[in-house]
Protein backbone atom coordinates (compact mmCIF):
# COMPACT_ATOMS: atom_id res chain seq x y z
CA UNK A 1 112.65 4.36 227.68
CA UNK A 2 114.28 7.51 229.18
CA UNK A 3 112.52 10.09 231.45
CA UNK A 4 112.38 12.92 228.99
CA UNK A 5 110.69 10.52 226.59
CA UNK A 6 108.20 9.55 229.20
CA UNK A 7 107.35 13.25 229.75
CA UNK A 8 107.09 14.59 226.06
CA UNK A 9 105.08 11.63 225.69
CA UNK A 10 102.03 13.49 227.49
CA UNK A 11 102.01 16.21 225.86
CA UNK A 12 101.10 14.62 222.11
CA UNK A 13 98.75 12.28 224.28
CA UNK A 14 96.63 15.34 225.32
CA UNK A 15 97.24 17.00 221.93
CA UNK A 16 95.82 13.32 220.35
CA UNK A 17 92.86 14.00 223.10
CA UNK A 18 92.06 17.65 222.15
CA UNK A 19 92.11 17.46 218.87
CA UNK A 20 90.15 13.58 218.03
CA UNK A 21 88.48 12.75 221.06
CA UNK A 22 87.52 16.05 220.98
CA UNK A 23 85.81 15.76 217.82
CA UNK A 24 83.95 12.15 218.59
CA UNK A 25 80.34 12.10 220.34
CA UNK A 26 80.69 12.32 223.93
CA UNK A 27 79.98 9.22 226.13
CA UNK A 28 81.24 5.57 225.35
CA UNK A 29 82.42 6.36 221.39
CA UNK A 30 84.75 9.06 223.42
CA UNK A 31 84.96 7.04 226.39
CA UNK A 32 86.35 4.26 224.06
CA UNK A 33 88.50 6.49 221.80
CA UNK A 34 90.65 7.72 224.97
CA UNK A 35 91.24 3.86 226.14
CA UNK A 36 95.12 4.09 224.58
CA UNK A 37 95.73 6.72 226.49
CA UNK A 38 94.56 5.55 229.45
CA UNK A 39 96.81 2.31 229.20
CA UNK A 40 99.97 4.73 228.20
CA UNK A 41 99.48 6.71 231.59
CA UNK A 42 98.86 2.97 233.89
CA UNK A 43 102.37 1.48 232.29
CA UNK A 44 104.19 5.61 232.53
CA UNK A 45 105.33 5.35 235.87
CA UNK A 46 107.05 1.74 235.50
CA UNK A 47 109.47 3.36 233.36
CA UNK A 48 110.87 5.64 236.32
CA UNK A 49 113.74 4.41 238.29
CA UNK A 50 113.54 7.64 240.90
CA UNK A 51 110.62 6.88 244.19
CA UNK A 52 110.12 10.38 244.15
CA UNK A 53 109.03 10.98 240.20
CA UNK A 54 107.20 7.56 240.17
CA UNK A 55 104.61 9.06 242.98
CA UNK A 56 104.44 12.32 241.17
CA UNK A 57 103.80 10.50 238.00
CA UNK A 58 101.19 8.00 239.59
CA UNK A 59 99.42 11.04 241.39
CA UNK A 60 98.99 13.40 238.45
CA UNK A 61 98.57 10.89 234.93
CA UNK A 62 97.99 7.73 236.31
CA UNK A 63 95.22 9.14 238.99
CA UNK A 64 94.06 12.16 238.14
CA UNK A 65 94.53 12.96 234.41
CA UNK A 66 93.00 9.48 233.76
CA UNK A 67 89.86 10.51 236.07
CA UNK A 68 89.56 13.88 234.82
CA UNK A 69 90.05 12.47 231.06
CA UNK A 70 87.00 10.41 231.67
CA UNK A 71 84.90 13.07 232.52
CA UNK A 72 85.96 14.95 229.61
CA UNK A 73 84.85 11.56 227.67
CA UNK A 74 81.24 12.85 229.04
CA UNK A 75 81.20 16.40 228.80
CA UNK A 76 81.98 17.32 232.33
CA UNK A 77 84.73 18.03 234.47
CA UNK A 78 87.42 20.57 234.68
CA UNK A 79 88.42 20.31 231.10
CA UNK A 80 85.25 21.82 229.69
CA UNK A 81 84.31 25.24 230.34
CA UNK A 82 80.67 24.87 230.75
CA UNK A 83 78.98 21.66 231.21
CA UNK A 84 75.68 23.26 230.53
CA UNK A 85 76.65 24.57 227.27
CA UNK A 86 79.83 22.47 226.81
CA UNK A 87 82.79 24.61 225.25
CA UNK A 88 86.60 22.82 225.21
CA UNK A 89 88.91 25.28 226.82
CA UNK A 90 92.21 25.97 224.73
CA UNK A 91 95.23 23.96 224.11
CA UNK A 92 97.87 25.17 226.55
CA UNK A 93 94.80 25.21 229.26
CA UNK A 94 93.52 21.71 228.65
CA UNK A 95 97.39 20.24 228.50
CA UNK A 96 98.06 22.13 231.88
CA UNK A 97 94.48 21.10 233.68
CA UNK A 98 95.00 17.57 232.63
CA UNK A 99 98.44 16.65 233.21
CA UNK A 100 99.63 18.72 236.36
CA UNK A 101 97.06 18.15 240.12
CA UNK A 102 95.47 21.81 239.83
CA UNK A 103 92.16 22.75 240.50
CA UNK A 104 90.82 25.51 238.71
CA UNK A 105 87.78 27.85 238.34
CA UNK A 106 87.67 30.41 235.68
CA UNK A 107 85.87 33.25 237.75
CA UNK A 108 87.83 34.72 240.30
CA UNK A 109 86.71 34.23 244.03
CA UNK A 110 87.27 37.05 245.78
CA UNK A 111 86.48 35.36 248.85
CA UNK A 112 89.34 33.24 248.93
CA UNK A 113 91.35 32.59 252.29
CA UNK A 114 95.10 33.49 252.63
CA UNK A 115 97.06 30.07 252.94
CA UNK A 116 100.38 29.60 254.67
CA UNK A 117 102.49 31.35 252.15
CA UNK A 118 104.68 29.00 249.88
CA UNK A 119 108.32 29.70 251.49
CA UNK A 120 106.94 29.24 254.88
CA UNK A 121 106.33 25.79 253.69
CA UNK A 122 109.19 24.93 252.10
CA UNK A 123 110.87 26.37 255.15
CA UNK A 124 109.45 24.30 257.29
CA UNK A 125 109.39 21.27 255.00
CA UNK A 126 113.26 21.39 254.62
CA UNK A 127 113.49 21.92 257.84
CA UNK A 128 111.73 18.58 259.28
CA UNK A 129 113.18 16.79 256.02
CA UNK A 130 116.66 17.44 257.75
CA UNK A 131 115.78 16.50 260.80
CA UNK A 132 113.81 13.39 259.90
CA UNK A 133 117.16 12.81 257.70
CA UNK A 134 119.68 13.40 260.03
CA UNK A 135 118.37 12.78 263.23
CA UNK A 136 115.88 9.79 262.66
CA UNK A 137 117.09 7.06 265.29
CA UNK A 138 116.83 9.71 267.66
CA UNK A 139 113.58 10.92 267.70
CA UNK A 140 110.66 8.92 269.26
CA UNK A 141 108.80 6.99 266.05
CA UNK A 142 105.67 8.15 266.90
CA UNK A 143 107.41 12.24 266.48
CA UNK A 144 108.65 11.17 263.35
CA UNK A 145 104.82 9.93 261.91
CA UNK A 146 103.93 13.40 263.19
CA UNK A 147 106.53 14.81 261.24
CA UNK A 148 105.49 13.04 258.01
CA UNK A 149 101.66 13.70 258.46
CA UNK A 150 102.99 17.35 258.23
CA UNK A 151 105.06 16.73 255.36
CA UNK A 152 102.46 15.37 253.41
CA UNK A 153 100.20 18.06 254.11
CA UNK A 154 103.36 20.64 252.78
CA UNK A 155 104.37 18.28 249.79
CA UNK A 156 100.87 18.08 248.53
CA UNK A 157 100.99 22.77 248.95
CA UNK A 158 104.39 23.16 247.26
CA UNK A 159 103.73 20.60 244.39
CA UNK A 160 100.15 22.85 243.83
CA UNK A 161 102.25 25.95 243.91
CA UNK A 162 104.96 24.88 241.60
CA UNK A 163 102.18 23.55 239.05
CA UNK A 164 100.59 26.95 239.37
CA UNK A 165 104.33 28.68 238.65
CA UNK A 166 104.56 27.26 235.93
CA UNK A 167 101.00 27.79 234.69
CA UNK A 168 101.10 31.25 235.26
CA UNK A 169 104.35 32.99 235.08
CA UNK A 170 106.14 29.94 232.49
CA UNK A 171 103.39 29.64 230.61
CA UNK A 172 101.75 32.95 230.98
CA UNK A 173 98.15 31.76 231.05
CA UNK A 174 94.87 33.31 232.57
CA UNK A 175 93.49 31.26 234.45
CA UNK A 176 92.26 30.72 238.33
CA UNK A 177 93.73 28.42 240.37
CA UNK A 178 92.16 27.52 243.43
CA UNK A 179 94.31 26.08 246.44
CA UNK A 180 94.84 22.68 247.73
CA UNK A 181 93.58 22.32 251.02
CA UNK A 182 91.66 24.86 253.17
CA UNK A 183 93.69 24.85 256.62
CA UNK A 184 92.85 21.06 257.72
CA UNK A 185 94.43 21.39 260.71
CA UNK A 186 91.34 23.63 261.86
CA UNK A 187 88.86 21.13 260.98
CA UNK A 188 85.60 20.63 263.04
CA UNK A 189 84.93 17.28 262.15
CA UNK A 190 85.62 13.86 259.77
CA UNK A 191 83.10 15.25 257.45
CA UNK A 192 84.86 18.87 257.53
CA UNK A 193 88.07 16.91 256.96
CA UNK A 194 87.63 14.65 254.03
CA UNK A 195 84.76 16.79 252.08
CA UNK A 196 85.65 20.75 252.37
CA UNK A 197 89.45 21.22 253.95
CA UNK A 198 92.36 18.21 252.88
CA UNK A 199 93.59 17.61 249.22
CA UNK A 200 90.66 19.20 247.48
CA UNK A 201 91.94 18.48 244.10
CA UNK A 202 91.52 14.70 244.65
CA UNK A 203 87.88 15.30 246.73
CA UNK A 204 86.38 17.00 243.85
CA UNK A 205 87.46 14.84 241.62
CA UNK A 206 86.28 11.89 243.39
CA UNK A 207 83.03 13.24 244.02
CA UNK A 208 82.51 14.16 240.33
CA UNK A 209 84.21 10.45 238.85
CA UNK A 210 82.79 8.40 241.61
CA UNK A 211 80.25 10.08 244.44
CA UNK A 212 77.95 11.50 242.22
CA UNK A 213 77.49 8.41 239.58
CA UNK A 214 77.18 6.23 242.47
CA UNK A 215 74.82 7.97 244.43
CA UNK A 216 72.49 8.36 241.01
CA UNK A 217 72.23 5.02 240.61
CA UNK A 218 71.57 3.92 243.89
CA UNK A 219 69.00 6.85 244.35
CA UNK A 220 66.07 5.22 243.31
CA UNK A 221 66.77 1.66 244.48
CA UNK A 222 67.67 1.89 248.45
CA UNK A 223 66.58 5.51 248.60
CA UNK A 224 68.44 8.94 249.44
CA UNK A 225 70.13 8.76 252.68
CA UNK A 226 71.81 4.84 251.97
CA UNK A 227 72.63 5.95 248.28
CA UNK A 228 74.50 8.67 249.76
CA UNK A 229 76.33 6.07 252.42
CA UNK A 230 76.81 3.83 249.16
CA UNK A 231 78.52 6.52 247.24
CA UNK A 232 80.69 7.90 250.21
CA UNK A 233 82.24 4.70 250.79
CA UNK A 234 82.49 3.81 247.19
CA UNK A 235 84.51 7.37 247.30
CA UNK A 236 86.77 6.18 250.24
CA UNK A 237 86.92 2.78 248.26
CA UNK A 238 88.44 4.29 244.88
CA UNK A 239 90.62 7.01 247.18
CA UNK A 240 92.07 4.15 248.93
CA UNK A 241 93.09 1.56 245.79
CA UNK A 242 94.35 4.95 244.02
CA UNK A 243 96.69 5.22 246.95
CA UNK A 244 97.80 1.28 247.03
CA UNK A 245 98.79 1.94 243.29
CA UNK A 246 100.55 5.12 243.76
CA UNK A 247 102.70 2.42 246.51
CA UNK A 248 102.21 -0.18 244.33
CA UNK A 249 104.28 1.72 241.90
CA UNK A 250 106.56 3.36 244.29
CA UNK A 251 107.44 0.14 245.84
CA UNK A 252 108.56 -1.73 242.54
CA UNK A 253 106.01 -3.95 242.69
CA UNK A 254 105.69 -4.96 246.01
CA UNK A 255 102.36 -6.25 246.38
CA UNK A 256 99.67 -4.20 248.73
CA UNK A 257 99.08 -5.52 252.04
CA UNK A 258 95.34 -3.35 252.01
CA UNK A 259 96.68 -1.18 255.09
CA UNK A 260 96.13 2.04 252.85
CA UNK A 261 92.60 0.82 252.00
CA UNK A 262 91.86 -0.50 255.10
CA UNK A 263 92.71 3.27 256.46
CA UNK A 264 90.43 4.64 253.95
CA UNK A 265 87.67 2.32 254.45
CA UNK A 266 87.59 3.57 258.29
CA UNK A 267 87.70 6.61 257.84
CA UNK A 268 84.31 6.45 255.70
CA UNK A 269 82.61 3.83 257.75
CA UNK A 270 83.12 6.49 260.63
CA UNK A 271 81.96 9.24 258.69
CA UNK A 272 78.67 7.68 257.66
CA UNK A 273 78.77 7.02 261.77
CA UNK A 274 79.12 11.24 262.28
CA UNK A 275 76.47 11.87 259.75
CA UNK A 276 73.87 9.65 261.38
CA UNK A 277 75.37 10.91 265.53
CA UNK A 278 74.87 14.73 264.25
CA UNK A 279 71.72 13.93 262.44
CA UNK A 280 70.57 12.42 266.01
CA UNK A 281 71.68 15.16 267.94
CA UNK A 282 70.73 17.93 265.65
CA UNK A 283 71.78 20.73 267.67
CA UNK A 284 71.64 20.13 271.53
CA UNK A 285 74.22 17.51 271.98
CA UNK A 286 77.15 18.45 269.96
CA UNK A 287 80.87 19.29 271.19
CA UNK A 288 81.90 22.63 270.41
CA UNK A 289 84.73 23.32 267.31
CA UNK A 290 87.33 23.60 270.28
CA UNK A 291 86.39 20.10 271.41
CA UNK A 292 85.37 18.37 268.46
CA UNK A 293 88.15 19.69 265.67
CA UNK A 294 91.08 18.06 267.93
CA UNK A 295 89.44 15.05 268.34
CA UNK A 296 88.72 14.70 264.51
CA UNK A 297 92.43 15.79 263.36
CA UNK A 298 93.66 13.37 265.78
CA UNK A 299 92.01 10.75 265.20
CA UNK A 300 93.16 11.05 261.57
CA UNK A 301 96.54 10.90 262.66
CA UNK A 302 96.65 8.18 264.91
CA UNK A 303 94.40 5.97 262.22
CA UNK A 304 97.29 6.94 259.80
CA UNK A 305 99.99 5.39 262.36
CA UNK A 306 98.67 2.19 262.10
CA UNK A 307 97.56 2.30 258.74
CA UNK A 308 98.35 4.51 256.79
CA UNK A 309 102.36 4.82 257.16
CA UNK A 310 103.41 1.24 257.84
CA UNK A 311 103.50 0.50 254.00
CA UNK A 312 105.34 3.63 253.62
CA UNK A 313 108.10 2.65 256.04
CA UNK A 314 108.81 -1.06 255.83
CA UNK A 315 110.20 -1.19 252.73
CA UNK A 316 112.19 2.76 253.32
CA UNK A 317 110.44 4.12 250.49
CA UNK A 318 110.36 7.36 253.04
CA UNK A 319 113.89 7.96 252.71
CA UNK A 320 114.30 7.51 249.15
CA UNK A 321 111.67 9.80 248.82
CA UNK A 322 113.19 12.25 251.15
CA UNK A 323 116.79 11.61 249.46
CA UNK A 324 115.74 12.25 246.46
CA UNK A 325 113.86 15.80 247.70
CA UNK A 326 116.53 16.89 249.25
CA UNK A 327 118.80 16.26 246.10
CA UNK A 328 116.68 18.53 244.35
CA UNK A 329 116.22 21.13 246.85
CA UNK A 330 119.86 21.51 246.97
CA UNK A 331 120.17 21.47 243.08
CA UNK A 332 117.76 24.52 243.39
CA UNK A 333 119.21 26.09 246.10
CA UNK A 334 122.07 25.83 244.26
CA UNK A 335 120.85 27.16 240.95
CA UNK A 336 118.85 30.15 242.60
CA UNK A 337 122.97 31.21 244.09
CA UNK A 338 124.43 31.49 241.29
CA UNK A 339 121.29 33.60 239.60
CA UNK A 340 121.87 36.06 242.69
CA UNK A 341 125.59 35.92 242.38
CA UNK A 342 125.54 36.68 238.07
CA UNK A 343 122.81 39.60 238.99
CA UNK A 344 125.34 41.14 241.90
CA UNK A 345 127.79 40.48 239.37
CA UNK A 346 126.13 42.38 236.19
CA UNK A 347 125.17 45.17 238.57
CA UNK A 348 128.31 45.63 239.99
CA UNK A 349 129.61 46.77 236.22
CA UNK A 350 127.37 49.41 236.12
């Protein structure tokens, strides 16, 4: 099965979605109705020989397309307009939400913060990609995990900002697109981390597929404050098996030592820790922003040394990722030349 066929495959899926799931009651009858597509986006990224594509694909279809398809099976989620009155948003909207890692809003916020602008990014990406490339055995190991934790942070900015190229000026549709992250590196806190500043595209989802049901459940049988607990790490729980299968995937089938979830799992058992410490405290004890925001970001970082990264690196899936990135960066550089060149060229005749 080639690549192309892979990819035109999702588009008919989501058609198949829009226009007879659509149509069936919502809950289990759509729930059940949508199971064939759910298996076609599991097996899609098996068919992908490139490290690179298969994470894309696992990240977008296989994670969050699936997720965000099952709250469509309910009447909620990003792919109806109003889950108080629900209304299916059109076509080229719904295939767009669904199959590229955007979160949207369709009012405008005119509140919105001013990210690090998109070519700063890739600046600095391809920068650190060359010297992580070129340079590797040179650099202490522990500078080079600092250099990926970046990386990530940049991939996860330019993939949102392609996705919303091509929603907007490709596909020429109206709609708001809210960014990735909110500056993470400025968080106060675990709790500032994780639920308001990194990857908000996967936290809302999460807290729409997985917090919320949880903690509903749980409510009335071991009360408010442990059915929020429950739900958190249930959250941290999904988030971290979501990431063994994107490696899973990435790794041909190299089966998951639990590092990723184990990482995950931490990080929620020591939120639920914060929550109770500032609950304590209230307001006389705590460590300023200056104090406490270092301490949080770092100990994110250091959690993801020893966790996080190791299943990344032992079988050097990082540099077939990075190989692969840099083959296409150069394929655009290369592309965007000659555009320049042909428009000096045309200009020149008049």
């Amino acid at each position: 099965m080639s690549s192309n066929y892979i990819c035109f495959s999702i588009i008919p899926s989501l058609c198949y979605c829009y226009f007879i799931s659509a149509k069936i009651p919502e809950g289990i009858p759509r729930l059940i109705s949508l199971l064939p597509i759910f298996y076609l986006f599991t097996i899609l990224p098996l068919y992908f020989s490139s490290a690179f594509l298969t994470a894309i694909t696992t990240f977008s279809i296989t994670w969050l397309a699936i997720f965000k398809l099952v709250l469509f099976a309910f009447d909620q989620g990003p792919l109806i307009h109003n889950a108080s009155n629900p209304k299916i948003i059109s076509l080229p909207v719904f295939i767009s939400i669904a199959a590229l890692p955007l979160r949207t809003t369709f009012t405008p916020n005119p509140n919105r913060k001013n990210p690090m602008s998109s070519a700063l990014q890739l600046v600095i990406f391809a920068v650190l990609m060359e010297i992580v490339l070129h340079h590797k055995s040179e650099i202490h190991p522990k500078l080079v995990l600092i250099f990926y934790s970046v990386m990530i942070f940049l991939m996860i900015d330019i993939l949102i900002a392609l996705s919303s190229l091509i929603v907007k000026s490709f596909l020429c549709l109206d709609i708001e697109i809210e960014s990735p992250s909110d500056e993470p590196y400025f968080s106060t806190s675990l709790q500032d981390f994780w639920g308001r500043r990194w990857n908000l595209t996967v936290t809302h989802t999460l807290r729409f597929t997985v917090y919320n049901p949880v903690r509903l459940v749980l409510l009335n049988v071991i009360g408010r404050k442990w059915a929020q607990h429950s739900a958190s790490l249930a959250t941290f729980l999904v988030s971290g098996l979501m990431h063994e299968l994107i490696f899973y995937y990435v790794n041909n089938g190299v089966r998951p030592s639990g590092e990723i979830t184990g990482f995950f799992m931490l990080h929620g058992l020591c939120l639920m820790v914060e929550i109770e410490v500032k609950k304590a405290l209230k307001d006389t004890l705590r460590l300023p922003g200056l104090v406490s925001g270092p301490l949080a970001v770092g100990f994110v970082v250091v959690t993801a040394f020893g966790l996080f990264f190791p299943p990344i690196i032992r079988n050097g899936v990082d540099e077939s990722i990075l190989e692969e990135v840099r083959f296409c960066f150069d394929f655009l550089k290369d592309k965007i030349l000659q555009l320049v060149i042909f428009d000096k060229i045309c200009n020149f005749g008049y």
